[in-house]
Protein backbone atom coordinates (compact mmCIF):
# COMPACT_ATOMS: atom_id res chain seq x y z
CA UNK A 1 68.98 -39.05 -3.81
CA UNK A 2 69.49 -36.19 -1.73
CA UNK A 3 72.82 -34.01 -1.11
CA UNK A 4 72.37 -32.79 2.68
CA UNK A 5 75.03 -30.92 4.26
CA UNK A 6 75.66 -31.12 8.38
CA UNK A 7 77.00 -27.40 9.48
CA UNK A 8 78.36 -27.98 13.17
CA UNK A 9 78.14 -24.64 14.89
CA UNK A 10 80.30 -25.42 17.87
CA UNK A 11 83.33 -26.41 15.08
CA UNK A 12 82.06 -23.36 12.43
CA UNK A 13 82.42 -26.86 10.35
CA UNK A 14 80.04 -28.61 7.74
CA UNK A 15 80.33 -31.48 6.03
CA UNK A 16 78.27 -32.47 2.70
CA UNK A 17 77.05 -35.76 2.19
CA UNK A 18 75.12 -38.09 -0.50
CA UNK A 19 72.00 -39.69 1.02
CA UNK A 20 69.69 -42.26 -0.77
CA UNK A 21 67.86 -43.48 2.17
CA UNK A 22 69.52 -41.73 5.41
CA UNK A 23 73.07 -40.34 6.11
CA UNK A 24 75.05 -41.64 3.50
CA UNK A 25 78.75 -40.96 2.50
CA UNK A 26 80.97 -37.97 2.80
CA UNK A 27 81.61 -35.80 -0.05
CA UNK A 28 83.37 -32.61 0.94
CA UNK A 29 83.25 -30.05 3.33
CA UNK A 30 81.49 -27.07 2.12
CA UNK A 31 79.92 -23.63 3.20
CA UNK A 32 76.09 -25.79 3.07
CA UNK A 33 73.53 -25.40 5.56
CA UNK A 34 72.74 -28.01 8.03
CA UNK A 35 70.68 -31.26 7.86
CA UNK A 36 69.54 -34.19 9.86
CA UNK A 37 66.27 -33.36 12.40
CA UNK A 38 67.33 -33.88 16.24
CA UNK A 39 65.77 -33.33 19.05
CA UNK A 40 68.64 -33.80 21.72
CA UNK A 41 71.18 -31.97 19.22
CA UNK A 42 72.52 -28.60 20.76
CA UNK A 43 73.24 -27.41 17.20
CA UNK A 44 70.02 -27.25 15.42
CA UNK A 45 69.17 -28.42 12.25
CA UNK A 46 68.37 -25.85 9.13
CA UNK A 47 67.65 -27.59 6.09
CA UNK A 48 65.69 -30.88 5.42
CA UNK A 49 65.52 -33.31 2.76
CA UNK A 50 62.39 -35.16 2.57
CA UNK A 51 62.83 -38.73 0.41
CA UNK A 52 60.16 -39.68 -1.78
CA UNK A 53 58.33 -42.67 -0.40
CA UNK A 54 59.24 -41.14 3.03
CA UNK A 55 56.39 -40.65 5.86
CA UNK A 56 58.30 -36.91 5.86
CA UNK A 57 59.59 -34.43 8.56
CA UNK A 58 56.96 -34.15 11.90
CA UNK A 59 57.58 -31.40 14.38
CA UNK A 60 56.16 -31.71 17.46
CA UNK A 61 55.58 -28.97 19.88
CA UNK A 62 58.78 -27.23 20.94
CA UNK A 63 60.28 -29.07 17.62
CA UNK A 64 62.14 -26.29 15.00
CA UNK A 65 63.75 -25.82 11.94
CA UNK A 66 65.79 -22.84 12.49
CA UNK A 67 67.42 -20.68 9.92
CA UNK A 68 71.20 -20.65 9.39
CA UNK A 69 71.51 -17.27 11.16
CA UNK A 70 69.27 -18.93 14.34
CA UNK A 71 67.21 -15.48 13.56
CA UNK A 72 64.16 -17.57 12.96
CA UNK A 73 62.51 -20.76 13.54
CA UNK A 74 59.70 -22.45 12.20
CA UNK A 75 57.46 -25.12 14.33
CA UNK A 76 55.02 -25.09 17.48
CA UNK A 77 54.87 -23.50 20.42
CA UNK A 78 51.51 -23.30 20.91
CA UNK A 79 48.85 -21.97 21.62
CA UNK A 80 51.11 -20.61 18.32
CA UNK A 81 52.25 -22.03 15.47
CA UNK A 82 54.47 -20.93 12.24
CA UNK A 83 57.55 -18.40 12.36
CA UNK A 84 59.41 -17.43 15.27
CA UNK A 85 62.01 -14.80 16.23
CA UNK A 86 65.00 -16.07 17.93
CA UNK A 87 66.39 -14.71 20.56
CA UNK A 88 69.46 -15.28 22.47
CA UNK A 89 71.12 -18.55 23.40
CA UNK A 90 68.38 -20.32 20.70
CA UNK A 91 65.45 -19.35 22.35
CA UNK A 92 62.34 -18.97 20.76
CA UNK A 93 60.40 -15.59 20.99
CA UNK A 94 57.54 -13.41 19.17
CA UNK A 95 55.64 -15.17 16.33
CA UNK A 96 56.65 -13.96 13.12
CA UNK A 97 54.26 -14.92 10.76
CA UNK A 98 51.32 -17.29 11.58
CA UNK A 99 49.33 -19.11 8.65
CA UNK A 100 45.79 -19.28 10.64
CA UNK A 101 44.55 -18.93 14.48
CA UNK A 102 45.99 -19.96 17.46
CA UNK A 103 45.98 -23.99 18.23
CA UNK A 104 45.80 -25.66 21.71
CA UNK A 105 48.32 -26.96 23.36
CA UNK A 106 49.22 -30.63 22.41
CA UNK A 107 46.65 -30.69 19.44
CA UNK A 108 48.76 -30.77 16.48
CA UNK A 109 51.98 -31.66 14.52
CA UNK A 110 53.88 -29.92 11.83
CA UNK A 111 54.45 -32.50 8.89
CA UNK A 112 56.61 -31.74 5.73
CA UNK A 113 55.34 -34.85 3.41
CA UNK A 114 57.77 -36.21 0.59
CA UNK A 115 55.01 -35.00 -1.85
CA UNK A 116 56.01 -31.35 -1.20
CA UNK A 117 53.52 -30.30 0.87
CA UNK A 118 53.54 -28.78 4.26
CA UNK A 119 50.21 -29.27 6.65
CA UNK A 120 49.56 -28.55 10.20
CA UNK A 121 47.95 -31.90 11.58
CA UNK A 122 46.01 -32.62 14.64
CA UNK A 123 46.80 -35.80 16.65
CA UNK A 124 43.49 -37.49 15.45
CA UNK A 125 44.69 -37.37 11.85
CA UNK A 126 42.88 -34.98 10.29
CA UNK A 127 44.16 -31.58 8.46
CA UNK A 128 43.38 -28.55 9.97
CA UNK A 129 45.81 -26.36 7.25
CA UNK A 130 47.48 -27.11 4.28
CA UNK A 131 50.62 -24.63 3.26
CA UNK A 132 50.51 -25.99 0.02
CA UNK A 133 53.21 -26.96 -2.59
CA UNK A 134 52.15 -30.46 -3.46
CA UNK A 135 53.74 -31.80 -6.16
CA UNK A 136 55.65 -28.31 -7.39
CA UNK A 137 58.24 -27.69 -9.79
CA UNK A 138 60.68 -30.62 -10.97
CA UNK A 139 59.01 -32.82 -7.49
CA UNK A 140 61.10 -34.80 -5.17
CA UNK A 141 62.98 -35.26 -3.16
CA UNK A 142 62.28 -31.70 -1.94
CA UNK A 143 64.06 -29.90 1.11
CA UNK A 144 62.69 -27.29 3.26
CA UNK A 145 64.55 -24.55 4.82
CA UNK A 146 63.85 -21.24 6.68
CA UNK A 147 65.96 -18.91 5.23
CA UNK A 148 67.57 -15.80 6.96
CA UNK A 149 65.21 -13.11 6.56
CA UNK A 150 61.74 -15.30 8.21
CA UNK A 151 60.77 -17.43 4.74
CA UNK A 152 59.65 -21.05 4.71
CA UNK A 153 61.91 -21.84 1.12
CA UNK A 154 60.66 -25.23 -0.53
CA UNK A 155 63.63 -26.58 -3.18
CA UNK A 156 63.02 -29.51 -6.20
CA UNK A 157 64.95 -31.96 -6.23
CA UNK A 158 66.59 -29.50 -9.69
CA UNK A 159 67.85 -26.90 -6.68
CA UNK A 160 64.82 -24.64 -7.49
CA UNK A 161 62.86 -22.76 -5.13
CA UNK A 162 59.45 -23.88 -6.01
CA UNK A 163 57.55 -22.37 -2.83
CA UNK A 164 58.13 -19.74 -0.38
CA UNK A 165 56.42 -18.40 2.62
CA UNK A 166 55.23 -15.90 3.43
């Protein structure tokens, strides 16, 4: 089970809930970050819980997980692929920090697997990079966040950061 909070920017709102297998029901409103991957969504998602059992999170290109600041963003925009700056109105700018060379266009996803690991796939299945953190600390569920200075920030499912990058 997996506490995921929704944090609507537009309202300067968020709302925790209690997930088991999706969104589940309302606990409270809190100061969380947000949840819940969506493409058409104006106010972009920051954290992610991935369920055990679960295929995971995949970002395609122009797909991000952005931090709760919208300072950085982590997905594809290829021929690049890892951290971005933000820049104004959500839009994404200079890599940050890139794990390995350039990738061309439409070759690859981003998947965050329920086992903890992150890997960079391309569309014919194979791995071309591992990020690592299979199977770290307590285990799942994990959630995945980009946190306000630029780090990729893996969490147990005991709260703990178990991974973080770079």
């Amino acid at each position: 089970m997996c506490e995921t909070a929704i944090f609507y920017f537009t309202l300067q709102t968020c709302l925790l809930y209690r997930e088991k297998y999706g969104l589940g029901t309302r606990v409270s409103v809190s100061d969380q970050t947000a949840s819940m991957i969506s493409t058409k969504n104006r106010n972009p998602a920051v954290t992610y819980c991935v369920l055990p059992g679960s295929v995971g999170i995949i970002l395609r290109e122009n797909q991000f997980i952005y931090s709760s600041n919208q300072s950085f963003a982590i997905g594809i925009l290829t021929p690049n692929w890892g951290i971005f700056h933000v820049g104004a109105y959500g839009s994404i700018g200079s890599t940050y920090w890139q794990p390995t060379s350039n990738i061309p266009a439409g070759c690859c996803t981003l998947q965050f697997q329920s086992d903890g690991n992150v890997v960079l796939y391309t569309l014919s299945g194979g791995a071309a990079k591992a990020l690592g953190g299979q199977g770290v600390g307590a285990g799942a569920p994990y959630t995945f966040s980009v946190s306000n200075t630029g780090e990729l920030v893996w969490l147990d499912r005991t709260n703990q950061i178990v991974r973080q990058l770079p």
